[in-house]
Structures are given as structure tokens and as C-alpha cells.
N, C-alpha and C. Protein backbone atom coordinates (compact mmCIF):
# COMPACT_ATOMS: atom_id res chain seq x y z
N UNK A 1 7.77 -20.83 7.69
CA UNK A 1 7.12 -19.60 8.15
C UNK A 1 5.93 -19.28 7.26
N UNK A 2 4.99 -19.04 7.98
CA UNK A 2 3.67 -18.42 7.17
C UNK A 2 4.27 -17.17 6.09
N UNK A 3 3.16 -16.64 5.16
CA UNK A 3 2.86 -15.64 4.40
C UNK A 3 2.56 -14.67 5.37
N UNK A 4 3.42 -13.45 4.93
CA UNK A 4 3.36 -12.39 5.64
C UNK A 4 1.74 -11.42 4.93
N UNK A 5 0.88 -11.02 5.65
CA UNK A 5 -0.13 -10.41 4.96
C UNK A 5 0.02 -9.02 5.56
N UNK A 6 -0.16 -7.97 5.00
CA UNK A 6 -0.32 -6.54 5.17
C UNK A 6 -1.40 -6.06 4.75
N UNK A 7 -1.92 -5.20 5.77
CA UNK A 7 -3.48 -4.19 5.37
C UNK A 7 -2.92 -2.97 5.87
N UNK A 8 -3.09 -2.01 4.95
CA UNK A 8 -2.43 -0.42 4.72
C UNK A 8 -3.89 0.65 4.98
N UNK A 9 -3.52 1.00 5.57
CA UNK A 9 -5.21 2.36 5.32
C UNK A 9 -4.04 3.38 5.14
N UNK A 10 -4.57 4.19 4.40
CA UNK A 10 -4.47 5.55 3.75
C UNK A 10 -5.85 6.21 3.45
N UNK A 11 -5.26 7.89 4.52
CA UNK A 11 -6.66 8.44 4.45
C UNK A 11 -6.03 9.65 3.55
N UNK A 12 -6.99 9.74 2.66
CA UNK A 12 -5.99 11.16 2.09
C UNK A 12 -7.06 12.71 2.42
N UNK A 13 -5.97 13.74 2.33
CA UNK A 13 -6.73 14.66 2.63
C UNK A 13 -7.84 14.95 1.27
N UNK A 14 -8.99 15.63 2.02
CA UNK A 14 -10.01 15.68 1.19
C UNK A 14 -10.14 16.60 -0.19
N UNK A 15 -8.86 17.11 -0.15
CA UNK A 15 -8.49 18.22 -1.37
C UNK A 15 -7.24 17.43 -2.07
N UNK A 16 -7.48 16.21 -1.70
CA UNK A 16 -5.81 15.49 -2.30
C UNK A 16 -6.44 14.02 -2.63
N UNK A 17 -7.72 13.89 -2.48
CA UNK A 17 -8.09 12.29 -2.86
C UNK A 17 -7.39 11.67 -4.19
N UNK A 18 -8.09 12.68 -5.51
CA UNK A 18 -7.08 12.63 -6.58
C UNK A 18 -5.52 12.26 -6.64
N UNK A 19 -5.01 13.08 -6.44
CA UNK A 19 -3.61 12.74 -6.46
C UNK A 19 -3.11 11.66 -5.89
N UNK A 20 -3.77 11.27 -4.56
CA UNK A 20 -3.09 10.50 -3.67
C UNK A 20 -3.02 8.89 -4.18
N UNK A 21 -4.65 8.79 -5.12
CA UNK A 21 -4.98 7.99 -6.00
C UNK A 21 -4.70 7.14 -7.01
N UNK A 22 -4.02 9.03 -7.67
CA UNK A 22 -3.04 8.38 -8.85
C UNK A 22 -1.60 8.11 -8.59
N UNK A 23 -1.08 8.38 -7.09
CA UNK A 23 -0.20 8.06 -7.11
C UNK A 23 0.28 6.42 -6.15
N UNK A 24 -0.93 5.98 -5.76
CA UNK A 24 -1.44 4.62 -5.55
C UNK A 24 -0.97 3.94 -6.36
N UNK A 25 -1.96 4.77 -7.58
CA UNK A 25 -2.56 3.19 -8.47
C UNK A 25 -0.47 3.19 -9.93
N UNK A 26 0.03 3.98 -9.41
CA UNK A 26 1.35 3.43 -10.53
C UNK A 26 2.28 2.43 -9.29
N UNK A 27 1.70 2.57 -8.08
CA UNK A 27 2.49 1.39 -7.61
C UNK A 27 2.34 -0.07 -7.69
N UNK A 28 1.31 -0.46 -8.25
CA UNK A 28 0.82 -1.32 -9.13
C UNK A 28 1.41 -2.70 -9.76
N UNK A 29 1.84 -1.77 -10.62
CA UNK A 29 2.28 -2.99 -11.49
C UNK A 29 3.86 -3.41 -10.74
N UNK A 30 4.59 -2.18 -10.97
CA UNK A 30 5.64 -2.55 -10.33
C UNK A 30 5.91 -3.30 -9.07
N UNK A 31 5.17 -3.32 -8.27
CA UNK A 31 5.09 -4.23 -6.59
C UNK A 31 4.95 -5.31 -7.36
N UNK A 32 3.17 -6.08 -8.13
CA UNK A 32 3.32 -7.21 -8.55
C UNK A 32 4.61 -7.77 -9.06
N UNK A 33 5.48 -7.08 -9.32
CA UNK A 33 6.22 -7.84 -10.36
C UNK A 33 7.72 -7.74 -9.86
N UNK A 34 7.50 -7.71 -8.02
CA UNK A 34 8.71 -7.83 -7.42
C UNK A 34 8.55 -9.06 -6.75
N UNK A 35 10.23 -9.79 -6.36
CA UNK A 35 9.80 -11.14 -6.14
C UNK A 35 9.28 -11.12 -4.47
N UNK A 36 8.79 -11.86 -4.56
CA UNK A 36 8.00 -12.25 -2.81
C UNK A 36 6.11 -11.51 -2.67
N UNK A 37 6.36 -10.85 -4.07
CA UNK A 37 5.01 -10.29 -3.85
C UNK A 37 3.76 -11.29 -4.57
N UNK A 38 2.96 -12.25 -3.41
CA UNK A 38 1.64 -12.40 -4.15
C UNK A 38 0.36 -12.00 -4.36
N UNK A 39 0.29 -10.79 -3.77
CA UNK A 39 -0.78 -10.08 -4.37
C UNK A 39 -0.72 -8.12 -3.63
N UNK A 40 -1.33 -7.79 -4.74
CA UNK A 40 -1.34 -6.17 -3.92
C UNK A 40 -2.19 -6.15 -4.52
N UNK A 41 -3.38 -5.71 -3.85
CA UNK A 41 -4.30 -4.82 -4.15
C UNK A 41 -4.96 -4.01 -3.69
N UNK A 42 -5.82 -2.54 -4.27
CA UNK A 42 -5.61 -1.54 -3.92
C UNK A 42 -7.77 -1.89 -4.05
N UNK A 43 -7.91 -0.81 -2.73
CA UNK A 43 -9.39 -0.57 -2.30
C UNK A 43 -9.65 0.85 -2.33
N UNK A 44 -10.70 1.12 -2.60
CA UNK A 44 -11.21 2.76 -2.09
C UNK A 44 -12.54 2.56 -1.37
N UNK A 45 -12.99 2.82 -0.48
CA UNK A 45 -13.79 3.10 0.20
C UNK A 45 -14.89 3.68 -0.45
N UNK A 46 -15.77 2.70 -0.70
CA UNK A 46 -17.41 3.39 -1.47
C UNK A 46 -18.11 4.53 -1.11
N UNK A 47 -17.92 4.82 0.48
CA UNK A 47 -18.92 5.88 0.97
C UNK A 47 -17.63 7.06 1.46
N UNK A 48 -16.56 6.52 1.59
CA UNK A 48 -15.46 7.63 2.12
C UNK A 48 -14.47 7.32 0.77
N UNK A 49 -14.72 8.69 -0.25
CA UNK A 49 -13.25 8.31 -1.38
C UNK A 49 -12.10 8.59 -0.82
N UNK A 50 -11.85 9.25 0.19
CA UNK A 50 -10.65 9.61 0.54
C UNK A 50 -9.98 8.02 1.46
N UNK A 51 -10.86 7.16 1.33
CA UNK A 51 -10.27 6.29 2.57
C UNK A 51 -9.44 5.14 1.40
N UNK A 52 -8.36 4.76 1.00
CA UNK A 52 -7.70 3.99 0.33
C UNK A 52 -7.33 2.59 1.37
N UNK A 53 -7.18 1.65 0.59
CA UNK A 53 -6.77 0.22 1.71
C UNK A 53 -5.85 -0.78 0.56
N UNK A 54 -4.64 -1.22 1.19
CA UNK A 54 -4.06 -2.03 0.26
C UNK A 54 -4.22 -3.30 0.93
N UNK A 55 -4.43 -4.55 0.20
CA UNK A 55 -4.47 -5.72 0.86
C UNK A 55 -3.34 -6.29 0.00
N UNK A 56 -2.49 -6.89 1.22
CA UNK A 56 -0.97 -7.61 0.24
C UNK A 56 -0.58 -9.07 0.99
N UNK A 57 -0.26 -9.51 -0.09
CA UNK A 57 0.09 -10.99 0.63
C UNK A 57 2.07 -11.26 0.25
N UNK A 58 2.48 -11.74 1.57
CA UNK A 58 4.02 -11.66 0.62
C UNK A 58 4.31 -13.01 1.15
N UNK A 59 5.65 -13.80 0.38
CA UNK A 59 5.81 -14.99 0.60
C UNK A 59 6.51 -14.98 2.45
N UNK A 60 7.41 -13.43 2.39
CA UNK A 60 7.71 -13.62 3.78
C UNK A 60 8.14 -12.07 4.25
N UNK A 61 8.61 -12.09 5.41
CA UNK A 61 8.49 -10.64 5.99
C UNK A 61 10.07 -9.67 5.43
N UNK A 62 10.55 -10.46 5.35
CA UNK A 62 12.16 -10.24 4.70
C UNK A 62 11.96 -9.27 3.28
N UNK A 63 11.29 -10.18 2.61
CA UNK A 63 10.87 -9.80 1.16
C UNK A 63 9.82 -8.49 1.02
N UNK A 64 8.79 -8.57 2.22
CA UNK A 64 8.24 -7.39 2.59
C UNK A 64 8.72 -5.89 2.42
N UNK A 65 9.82 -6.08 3.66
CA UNK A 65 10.63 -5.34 3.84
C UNK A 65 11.85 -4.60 2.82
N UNK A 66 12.13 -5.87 1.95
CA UNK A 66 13.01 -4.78 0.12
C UNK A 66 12.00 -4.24 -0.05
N UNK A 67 10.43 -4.51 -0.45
CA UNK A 67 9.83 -3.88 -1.28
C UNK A 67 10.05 -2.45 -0.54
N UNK A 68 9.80 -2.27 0.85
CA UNK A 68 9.44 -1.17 1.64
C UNK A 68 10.56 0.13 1.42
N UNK A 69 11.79 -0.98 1.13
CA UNK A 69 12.71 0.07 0.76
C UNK A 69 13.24 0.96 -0.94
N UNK A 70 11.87 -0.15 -1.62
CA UNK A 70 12.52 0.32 -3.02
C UNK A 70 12.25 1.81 -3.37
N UNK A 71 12.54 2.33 -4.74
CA UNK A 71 12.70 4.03 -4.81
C UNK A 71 10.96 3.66 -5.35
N UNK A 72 10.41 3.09 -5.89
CA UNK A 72 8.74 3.82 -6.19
C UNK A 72 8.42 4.14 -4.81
N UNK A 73 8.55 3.28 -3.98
CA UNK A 73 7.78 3.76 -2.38
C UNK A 73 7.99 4.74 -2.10
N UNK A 74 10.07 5.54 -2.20
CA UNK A 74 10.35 6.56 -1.68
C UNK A 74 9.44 8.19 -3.16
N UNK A 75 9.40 7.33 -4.28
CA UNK A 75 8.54 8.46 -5.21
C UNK A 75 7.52 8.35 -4.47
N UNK A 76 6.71 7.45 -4.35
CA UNK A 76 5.31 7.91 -3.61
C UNK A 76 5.22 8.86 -2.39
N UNK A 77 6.17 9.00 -1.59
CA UNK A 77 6.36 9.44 -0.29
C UNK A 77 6.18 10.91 -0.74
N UNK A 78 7.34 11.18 -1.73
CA UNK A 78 7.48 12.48 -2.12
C UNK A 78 6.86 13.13 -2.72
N UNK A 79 5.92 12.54 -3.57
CA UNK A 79 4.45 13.05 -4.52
C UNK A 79 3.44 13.09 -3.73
N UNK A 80 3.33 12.26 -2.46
CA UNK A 80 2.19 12.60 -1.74
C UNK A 80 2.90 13.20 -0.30
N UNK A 81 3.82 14.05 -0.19
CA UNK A 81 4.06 14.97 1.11
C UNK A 81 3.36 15.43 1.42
N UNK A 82 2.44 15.57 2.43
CA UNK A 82 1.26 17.05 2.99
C UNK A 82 -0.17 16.28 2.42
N UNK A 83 0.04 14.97 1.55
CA UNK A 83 -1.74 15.04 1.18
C UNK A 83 -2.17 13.59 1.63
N UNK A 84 -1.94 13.43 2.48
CA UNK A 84 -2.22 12.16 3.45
C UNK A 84 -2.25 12.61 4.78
N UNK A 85 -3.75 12.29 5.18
CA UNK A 85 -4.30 12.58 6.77
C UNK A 85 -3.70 11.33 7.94
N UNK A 86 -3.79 10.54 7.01
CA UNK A 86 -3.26 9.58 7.96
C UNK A 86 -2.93 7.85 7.24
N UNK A 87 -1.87 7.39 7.97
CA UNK A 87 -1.27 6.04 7.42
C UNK A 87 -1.63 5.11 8.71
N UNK A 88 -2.07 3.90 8.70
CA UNK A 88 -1.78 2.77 9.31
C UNK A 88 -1.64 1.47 8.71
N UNK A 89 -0.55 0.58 9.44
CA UNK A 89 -0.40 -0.90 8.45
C UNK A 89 -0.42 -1.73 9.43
N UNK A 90 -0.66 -2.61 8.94
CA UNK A 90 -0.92 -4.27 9.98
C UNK A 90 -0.51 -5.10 9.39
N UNK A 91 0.72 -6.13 10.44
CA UNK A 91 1.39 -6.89 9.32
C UNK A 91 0.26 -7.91 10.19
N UNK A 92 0.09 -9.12 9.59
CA UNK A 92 -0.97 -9.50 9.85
C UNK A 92 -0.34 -11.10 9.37
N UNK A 93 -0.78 -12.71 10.11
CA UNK A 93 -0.69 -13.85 10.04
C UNK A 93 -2.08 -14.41 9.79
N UNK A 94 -2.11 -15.07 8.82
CA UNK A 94 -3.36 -15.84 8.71
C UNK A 94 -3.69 -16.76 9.47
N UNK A 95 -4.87 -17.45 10.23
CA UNK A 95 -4.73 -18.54 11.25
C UNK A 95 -6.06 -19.00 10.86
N UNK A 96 -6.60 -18.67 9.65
CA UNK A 96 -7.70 -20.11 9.60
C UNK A 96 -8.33 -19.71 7.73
């Protein structure tokens, strides 16, 4: 089976860019350093700061899916309640 790839947009509200930011960037280290994860990384949008983008590569969709359930994800959820305009993810297959 291919590498599962994920692209995340996170728009945060415009009085919450900050926070939403810092509470991004501590998911970080910890994702790298779960197994199945080969890469996370985190984007901000040059002309829109509020627009965040994660690009992630995982060995498979299984492994995806623990990360999705671990407790930093559910801390993030709860530190950013009310300051996120909007979420979309794309699990995504590479084909060239």
C-alpha cells in the first residue's frame, strides 16, 4: 500500500491567529516522533496569517489514524475551542 499523505487547512479566527499558532506549532515535535509519521509540517500563509496548512506524509492510513486519536490532538482541540473558522483535510495518494 502507498504512503498515506494528508493536507490540513486551518483557518483561524482573525482575533485567534496567535494562539491557534502556538498551539500548532507544540504539535510538532511530538507527531514527528510517533511511529508511522514521515513528515509533518506546518505552513502559514504569507498574505493570509490566519490561513495555517499541515503537509504530512504517513507510512499508512492505520498509523494515521492512532496519531488522530492521541491526547495532544484532543489538547489541541480544547485550547483552540471557538478560535478556528474553519478545518479541512485531504487524505491524499501520490501518483507521480
Amino acid at each position: 500500500m502507498a504512503n498515506l499523505t494528508i493536507v490540513a487547512n486551518i483557518i483561524a479566527k482573525v482575533d485567534k491567529v496567535e494562539l491557534v499558532k502556538m498551539e500548532l506549532l507544540k504539535l510538532i515535535d511530538v507527531t514527528r516522533a510517533e511511529k508511522g509519521c514521515i513528515n509533518y509540517d506546518l505552513h502559514q500563509d504569507n498574505e493570509n496569517p490566519a490561513h495555517f496548512m499541515f503537509y504530512e506524509n504517513w507510512i499508512s492510513r492505520e498509523l494515521w489514524q492512532t496519531h488522530m486519536g492521541n491526547q495532544h490532538l484532543k489538547d489541541y482541540m480544547a485550547a483552540t475551542d471557538g478560535a478556528v473558522e474553519s478545518f479541512e483535510l485531504n487524505e491524499m495518494t501520490k501518483i507521480a
